[in-house]
Protein backbone atom coordinates (compact mmCIF):
# COMPACT_ATOMS: atom_id res chain seq x y z
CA UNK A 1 10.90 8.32 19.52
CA UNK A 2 8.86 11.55 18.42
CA UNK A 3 5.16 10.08 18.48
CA UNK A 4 3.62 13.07 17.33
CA UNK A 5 6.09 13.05 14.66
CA UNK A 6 5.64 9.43 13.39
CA UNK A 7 1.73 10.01 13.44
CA UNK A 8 1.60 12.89 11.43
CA UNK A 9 4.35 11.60 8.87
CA UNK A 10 1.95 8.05 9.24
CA UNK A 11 -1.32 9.59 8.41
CA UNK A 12 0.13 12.44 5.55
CA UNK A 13 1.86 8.96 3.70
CA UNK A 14 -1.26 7.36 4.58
CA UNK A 15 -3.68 9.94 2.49
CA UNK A 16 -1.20 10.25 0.10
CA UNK A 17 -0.60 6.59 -1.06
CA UNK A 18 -4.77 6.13 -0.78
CA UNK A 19 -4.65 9.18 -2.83
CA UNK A 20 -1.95 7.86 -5.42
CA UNK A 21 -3.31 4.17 -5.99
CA UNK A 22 -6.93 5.47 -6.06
CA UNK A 23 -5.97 7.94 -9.14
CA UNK A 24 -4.23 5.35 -10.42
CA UNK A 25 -7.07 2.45 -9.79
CA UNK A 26 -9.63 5.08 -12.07
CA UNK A 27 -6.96 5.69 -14.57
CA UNK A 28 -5.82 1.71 -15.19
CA UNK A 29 -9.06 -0.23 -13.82
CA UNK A 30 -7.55 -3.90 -15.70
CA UNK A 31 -4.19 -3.18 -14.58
CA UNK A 32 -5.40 -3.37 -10.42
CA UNK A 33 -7.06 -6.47 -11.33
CA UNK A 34 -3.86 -8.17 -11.39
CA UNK A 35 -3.64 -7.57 -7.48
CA UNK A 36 -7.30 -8.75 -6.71
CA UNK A 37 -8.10 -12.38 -5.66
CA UNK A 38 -7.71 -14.84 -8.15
CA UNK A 39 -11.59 -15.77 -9.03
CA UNK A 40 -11.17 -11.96 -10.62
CA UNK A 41 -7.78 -11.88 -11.88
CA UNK A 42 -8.76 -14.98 -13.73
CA UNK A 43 -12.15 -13.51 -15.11
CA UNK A 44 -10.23 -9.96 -16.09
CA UNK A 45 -7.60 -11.28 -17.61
CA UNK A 46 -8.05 -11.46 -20.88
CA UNK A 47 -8.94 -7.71 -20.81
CA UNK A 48 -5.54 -6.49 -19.18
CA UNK A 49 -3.07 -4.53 -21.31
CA UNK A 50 0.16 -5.06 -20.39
CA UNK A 51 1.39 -1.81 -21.45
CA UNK A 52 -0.80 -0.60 -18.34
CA UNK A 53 0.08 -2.83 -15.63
CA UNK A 54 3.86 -1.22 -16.50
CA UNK A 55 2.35 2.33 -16.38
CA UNK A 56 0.74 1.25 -12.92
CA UNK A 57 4.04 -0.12 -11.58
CA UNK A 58 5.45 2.48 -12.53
CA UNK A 59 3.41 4.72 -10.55
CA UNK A 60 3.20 2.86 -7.41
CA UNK A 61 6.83 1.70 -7.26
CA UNK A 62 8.57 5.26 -7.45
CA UNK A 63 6.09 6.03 -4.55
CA UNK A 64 7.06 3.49 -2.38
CA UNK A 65 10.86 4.86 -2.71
CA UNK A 66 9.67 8.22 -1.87
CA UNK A 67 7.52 7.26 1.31
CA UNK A 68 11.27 5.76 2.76
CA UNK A 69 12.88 8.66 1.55
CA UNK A 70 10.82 10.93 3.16
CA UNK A 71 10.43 8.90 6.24
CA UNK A 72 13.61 8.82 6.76
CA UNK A 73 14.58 12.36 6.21
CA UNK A 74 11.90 13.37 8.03
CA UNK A 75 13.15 11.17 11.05
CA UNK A 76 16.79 12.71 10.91
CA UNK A 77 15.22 16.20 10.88
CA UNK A 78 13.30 15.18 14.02
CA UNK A 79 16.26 14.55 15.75
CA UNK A 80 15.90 10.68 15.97
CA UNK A 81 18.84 8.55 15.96
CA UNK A 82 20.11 4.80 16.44
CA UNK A 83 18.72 2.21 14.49
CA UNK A 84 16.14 0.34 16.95
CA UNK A 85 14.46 3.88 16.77
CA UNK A 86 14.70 4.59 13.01
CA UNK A 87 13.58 0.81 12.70
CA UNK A 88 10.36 1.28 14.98
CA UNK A 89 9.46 4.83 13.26
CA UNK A 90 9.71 3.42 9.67
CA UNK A 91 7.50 0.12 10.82
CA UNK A 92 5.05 2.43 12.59
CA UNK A 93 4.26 4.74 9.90
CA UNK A 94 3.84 1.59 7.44
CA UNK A 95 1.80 -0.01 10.07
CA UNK A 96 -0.49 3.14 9.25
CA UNK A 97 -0.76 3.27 5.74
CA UNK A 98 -1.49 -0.75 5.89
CA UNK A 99 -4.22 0.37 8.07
CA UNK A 100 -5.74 2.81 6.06
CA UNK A 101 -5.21 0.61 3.01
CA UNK A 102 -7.30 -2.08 4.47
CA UNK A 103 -10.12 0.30 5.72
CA UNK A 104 -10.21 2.59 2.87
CA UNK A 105 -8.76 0.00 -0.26
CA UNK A 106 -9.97 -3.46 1.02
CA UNK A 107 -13.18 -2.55 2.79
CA UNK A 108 -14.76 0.69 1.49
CA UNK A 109 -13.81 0.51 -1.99
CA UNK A 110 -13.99 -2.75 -3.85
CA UNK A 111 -17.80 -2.86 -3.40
CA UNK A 112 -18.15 0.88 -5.07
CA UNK A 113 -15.66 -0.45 -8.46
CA UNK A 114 -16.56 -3.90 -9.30
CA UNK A 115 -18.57 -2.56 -12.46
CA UNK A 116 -15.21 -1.02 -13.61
CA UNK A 117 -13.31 -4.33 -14.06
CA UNK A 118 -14.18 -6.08 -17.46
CA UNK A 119 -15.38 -9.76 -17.65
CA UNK A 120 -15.09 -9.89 -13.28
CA UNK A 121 -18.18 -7.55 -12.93
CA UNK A 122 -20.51 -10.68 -11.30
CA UNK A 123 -17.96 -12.68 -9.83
CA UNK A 124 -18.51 -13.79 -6.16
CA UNK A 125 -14.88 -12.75 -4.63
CA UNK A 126 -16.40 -9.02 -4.50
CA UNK A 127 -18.64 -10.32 -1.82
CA UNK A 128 -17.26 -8.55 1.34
CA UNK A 129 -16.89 -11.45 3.34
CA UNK A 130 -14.87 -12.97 0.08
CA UNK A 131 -12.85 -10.52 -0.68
CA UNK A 132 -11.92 -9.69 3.32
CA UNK A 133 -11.00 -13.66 3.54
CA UNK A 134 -9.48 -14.39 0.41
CA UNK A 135 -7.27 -11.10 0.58
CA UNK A 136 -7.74 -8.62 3.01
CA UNK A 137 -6.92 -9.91 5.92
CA UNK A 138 -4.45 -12.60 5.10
CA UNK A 139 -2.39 -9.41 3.30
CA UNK A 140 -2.63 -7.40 6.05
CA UNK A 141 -2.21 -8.70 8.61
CA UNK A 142 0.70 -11.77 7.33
CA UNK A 143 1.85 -9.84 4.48
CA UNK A 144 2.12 -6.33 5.65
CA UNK A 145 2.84 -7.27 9.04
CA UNK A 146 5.62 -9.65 9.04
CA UNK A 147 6.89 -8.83 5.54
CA UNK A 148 6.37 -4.96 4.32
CA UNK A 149 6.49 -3.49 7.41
CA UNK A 150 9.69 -4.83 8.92
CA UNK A 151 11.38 -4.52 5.04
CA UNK A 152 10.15 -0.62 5.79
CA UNK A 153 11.37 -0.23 9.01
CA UNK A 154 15.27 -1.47 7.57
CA UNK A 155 14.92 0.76 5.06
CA UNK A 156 14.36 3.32 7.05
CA UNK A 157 16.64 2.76 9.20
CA UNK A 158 19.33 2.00 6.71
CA UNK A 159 18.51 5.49 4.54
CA UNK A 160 18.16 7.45 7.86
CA UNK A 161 22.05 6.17 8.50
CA UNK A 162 23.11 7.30 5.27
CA UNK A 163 21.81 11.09 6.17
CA UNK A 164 24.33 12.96 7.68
């Protein structure tokens, strides 16, 4: 495996996905709501325009796609081979932009944007300690860890093997 490799490929994915949902967080506000905990999704829902929750899925899908794509080309180009390795490089670098997503996504941010969310502006799941128990951590480290970043590390792994 080429650590130095799967760290800079991590932490360039990393800034860019942060990068990509927080553009997309201060163009479509309502839309994110729908991925909040449910005390907000209830209180913001009858504010959310459907029309933008596509727009956002269609911004953060496509980028998923590319982050594998580029993972994996970027493995092949580094010389790395065999699946157990492509597997490990694709679940490390997801392993890092789950990190930074929790830091930067799940505990920086949702304290600074609460006012941006109609009708869920007071409610109590933007407490830290609510919003860390209620979503944060169960999605990181359950969700992301058993579930997104093995599904990663396949793709990878199965796109890097396609790559001549």
């Amino acid at each position: 495996m080429n650590w130095p490799r799967i760290i800079l490929d991590g932490i360039s994915m990393s800034l860019l996905f942060n990068a990509v949902v927080g553009v997309g967080f201060l163009l479509w506000p309502q839309a994110y709501s729908t991925m909040f905990p449910g005390e907000i999704r209830r209180a913001a829902a009858p504010y959310v325009d459907r029309g933008e929750v596509r727009r956002m899925k269609l911004l953060l899908y496509p980028l998923y796609l590319a982050m594998f794509a580029y993972w994996a080309v970027s493995a092949r180009a580094a010389g790395m081979t065999g699946f157990r390795t492509l597997f490990w490089t694709g679940y490390a670098e997801m392993t890092m932009v789950s990190l930074s997503d929790f830091i930067i996504l799940d505990c920086w941010l949702p304290g600074k944007v609460k006012h941006m969310i109609k009708g869920a502006e007071n409610c109590r799941a933007w407490e830290r300690r609510v919003w860390l128990k209620t979503l944060a951590i169960p999605e990181h480290a359950l969700g992301w860890t058993l579930l997104v970043c093995p599904a990663t590390g396949l793709l990878v792994a199965g796109i890097a093997a396609l790559i001549p």
